[in-house]
Every structure is written in C-alpha cells, then in structure tokens.
N, C-alpha and C. Protein backbone atom coordinates (compact mmCIF):
# COMPACT_ATOMS: atom_id res chain seq x y z
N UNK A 1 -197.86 -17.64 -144.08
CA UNK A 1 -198.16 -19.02 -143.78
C UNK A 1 -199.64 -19.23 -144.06
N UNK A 2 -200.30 -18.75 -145.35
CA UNK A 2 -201.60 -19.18 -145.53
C UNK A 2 -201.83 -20.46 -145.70
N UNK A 3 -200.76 -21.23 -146.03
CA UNK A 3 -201.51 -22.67 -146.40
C UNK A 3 -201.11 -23.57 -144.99
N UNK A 4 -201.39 -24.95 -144.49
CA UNK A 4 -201.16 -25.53 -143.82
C UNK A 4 -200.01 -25.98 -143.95
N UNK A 5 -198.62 -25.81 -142.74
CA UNK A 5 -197.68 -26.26 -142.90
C UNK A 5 -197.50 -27.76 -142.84
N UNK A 6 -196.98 -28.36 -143.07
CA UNK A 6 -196.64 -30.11 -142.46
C UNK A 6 -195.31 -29.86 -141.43
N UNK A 7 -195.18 -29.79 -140.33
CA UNK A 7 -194.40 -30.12 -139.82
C UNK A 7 -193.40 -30.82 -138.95
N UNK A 8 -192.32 -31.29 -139.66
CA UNK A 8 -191.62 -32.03 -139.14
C UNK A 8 -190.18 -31.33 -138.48
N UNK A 9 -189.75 -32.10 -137.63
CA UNK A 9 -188.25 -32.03 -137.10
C UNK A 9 -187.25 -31.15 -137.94
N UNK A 10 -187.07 -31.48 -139.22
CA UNK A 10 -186.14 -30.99 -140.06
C UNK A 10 -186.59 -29.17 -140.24
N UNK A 11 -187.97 -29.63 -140.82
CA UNK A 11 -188.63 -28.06 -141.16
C UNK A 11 -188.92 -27.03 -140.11
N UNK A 12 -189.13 -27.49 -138.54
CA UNK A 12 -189.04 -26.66 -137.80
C UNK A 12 -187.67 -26.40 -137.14
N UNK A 13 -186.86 -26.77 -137.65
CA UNK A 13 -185.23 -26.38 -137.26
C UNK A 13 -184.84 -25.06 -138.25
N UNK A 14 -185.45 -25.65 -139.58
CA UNK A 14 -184.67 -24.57 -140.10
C UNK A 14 -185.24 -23.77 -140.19
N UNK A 15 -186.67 -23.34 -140.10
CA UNK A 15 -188.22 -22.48 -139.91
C UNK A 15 -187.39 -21.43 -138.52
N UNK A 16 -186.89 -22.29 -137.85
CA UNK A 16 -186.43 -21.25 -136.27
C UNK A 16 -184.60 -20.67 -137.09
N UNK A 17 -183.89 -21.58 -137.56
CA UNK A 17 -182.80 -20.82 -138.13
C UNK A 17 -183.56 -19.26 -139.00
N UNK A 18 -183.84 -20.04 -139.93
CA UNK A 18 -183.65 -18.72 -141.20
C UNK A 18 -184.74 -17.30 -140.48
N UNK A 19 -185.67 -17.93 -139.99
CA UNK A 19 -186.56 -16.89 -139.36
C UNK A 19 -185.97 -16.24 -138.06
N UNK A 20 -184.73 -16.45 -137.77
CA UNK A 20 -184.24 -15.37 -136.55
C UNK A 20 -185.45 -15.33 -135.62
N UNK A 21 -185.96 -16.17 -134.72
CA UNK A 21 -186.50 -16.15 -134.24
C UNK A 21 -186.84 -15.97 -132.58
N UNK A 22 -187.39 -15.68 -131.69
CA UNK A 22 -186.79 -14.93 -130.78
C UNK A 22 -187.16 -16.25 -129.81
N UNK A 23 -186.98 -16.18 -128.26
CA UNK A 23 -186.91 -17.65 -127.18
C UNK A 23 -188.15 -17.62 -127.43
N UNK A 24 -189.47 -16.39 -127.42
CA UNK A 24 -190.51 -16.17 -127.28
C UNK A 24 -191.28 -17.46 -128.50
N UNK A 25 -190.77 -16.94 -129.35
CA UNK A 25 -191.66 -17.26 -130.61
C UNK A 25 -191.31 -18.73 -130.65
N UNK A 26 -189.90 -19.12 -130.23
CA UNK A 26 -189.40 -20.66 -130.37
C UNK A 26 -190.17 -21.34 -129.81
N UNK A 27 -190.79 -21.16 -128.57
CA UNK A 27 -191.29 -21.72 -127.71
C UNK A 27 -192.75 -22.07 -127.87
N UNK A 28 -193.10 -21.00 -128.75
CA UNK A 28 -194.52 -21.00 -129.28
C UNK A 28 -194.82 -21.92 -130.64
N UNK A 29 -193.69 -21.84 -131.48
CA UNK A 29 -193.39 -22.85 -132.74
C UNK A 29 -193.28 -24.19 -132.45
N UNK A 30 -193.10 -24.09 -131.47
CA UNK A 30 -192.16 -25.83 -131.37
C UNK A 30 -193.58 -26.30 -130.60
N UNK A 31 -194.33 -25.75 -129.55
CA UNK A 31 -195.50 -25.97 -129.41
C UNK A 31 -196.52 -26.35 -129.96
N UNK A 32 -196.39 -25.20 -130.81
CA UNK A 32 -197.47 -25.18 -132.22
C UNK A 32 -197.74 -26.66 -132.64
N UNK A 33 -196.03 -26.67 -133.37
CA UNK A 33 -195.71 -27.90 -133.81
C UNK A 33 -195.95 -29.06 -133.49
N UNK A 34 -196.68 -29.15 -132.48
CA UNK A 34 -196.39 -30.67 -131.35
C UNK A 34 -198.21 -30.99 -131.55
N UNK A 35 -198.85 -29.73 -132.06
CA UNK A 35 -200.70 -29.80 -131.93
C UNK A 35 -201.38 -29.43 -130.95
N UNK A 36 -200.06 -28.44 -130.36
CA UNK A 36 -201.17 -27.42 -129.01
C UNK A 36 -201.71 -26.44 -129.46
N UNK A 37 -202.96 -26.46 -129.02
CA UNK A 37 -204.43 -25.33 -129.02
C UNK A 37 -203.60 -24.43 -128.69
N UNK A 38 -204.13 -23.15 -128.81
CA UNK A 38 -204.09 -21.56 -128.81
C UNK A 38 -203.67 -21.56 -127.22
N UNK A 39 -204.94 -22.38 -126.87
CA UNK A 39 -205.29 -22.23 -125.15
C UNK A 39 -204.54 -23.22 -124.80
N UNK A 40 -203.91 -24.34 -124.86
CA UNK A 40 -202.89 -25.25 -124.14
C UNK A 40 -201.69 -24.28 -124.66
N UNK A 41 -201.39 -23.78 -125.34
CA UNK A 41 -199.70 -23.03 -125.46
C UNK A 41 -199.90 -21.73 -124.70
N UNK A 42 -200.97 -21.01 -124.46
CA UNK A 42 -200.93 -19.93 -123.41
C UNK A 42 -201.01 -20.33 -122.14
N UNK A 43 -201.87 -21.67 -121.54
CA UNK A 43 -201.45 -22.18 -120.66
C UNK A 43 -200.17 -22.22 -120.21
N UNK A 44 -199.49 -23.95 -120.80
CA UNK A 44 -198.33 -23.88 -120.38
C UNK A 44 -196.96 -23.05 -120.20
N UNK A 45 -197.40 -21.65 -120.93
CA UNK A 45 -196.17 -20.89 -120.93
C UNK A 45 -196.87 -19.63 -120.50
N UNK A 46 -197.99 -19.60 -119.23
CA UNK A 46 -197.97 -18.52 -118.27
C UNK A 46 -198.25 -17.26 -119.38
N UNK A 47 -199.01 -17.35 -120.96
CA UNK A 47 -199.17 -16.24 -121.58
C UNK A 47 -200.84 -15.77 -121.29
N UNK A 48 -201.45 -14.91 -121.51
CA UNK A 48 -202.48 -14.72 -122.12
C UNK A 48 -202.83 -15.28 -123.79
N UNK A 49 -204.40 -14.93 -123.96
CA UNK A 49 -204.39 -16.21 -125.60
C UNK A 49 -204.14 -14.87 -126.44
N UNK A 50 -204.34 -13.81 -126.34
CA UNK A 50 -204.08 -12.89 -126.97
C UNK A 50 -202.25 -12.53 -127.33
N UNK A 51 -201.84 -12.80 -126.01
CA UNK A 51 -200.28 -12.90 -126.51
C UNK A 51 -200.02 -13.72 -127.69
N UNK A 52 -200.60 -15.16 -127.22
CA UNK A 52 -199.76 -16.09 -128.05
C UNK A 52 -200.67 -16.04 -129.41
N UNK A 53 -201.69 -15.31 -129.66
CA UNK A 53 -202.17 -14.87 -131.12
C UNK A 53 -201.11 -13.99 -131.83
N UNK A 54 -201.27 -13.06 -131.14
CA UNK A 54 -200.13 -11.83 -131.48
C UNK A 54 -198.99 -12.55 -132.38
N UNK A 55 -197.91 -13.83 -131.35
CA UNK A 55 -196.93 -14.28 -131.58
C UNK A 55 -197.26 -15.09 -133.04
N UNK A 56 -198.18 -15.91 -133.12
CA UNK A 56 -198.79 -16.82 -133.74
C UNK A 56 -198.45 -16.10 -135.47
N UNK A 57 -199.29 -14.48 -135.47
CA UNK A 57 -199.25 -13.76 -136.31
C UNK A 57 -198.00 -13.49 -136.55
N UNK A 58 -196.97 -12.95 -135.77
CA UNK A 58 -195.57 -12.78 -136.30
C UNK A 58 -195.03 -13.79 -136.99
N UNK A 59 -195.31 -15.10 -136.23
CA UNK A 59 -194.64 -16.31 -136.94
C UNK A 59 -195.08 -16.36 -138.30
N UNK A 60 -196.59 -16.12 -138.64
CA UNK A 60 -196.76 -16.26 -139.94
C UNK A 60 -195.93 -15.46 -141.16
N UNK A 61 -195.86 -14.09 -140.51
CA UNK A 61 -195.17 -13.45 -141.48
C UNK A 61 -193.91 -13.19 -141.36
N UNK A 62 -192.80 -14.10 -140.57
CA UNK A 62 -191.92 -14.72 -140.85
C UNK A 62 -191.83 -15.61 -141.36
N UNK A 63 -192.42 -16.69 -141.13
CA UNK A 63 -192.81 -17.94 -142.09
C UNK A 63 -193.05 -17.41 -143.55
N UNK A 64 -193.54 -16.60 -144.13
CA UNK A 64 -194.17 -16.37 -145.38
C UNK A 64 -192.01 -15.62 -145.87
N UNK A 65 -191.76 -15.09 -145.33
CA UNK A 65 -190.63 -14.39 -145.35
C UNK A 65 -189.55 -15.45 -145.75
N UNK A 66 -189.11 -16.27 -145.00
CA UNK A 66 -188.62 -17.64 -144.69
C UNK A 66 -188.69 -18.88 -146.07
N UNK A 67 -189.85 -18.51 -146.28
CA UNK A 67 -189.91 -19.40 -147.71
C UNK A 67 -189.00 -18.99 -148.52
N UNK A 68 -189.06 -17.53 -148.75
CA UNK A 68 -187.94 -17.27 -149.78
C UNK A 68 -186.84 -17.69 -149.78
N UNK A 69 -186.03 -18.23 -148.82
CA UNK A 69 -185.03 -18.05 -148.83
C UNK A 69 -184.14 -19.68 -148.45
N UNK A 70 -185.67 -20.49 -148.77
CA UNK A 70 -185.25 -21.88 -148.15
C UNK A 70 -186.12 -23.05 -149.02
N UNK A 71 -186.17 -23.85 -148.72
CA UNK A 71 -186.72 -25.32 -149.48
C UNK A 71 -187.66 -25.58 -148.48
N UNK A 72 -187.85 -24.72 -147.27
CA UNK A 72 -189.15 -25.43 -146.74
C UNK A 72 -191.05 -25.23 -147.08
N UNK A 73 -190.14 -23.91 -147.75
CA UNK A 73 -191.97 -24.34 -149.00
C UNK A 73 -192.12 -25.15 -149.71
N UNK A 74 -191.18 -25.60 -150.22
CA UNK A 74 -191.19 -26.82 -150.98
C UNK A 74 -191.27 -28.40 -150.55
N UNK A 75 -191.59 -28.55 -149.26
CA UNK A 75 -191.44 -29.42 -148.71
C UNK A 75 -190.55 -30.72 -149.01
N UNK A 76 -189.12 -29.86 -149.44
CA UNK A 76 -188.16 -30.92 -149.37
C UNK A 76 -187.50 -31.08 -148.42
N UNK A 77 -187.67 -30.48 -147.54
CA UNK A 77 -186.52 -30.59 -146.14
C UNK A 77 -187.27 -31.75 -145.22
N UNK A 78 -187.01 -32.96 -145.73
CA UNK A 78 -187.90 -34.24 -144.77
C UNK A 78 -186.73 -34.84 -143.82
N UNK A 79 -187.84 -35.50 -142.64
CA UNK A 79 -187.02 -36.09 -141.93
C UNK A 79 -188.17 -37.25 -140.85
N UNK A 80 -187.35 -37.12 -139.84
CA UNK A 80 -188.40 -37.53 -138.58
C UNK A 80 -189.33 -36.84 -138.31
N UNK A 81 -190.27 -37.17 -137.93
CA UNK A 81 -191.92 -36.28 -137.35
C UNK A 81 -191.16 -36.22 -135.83
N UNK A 82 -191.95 -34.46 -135.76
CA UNK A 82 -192.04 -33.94 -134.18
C UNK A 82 -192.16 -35.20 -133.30
C-alpha cells in the first residue's frame, strides 16, 4: 500500500473480503478508513499505538497482496463514500 488509497464503501468491503482479514485488522481498516489518527484508533479500541502500527503494517502488505487479485488498484470498484 505505498501509494494513497481512496477509500470508499465498495473498496473497503472487498479490501476485508480478498485480504482474509482478521476482527483485529477489520476493526483497524474500517477505522483507518473513516480518518482516525494512529492515536484515536488505539484509543478507541483499548490498543497501544505500537499495536495498531504493527496492524497498520500487516494491512499494508495485504493490501499490496490484494491488488493482485482484484480491481481495487484500479480504482474501479466505486460506490458510496465511508
């Protein structure tokens, strides 16, 4: 996930399908997604900021994984905004 994702509704559905993604990481994506800081998503979900870095990093290289195998690098999967 080196470049900036755009994300919408559609792309973080299928970003959590194809990436097998765990309650952990969902919770942290869909966060992400919404424009919470490092430190508001370790907040609200009782983590340390180091956890939710850690997680942050997995997501990327699922995300980078995930492209292959889908249209959301391509940013055709549009829909409604978060």
């Amino acid at each position: 996930m080196s470049k900036q994702v755009s994300w919408n509704l559609p792309i973080l559905e299928e970003f959590i399908r194809i990436g097998c993604l765990n309650e952990i990481e969902e919770k942290i994506i869909r966060k992400h997604a919404l424009g919470y800081s490092i430190d508001q998503i370790a907040i609200s979900l009782d983590y340390s900021r180091s956890t939710v870095n850690y997680y942050i990093s997995r997501l990327k290289l699922k995300y980078d994984e995930a492209e292959k195998y889908s249209k959301i690098a391509d940013g055709v999967i549009v829909g409604s905004a978060i």
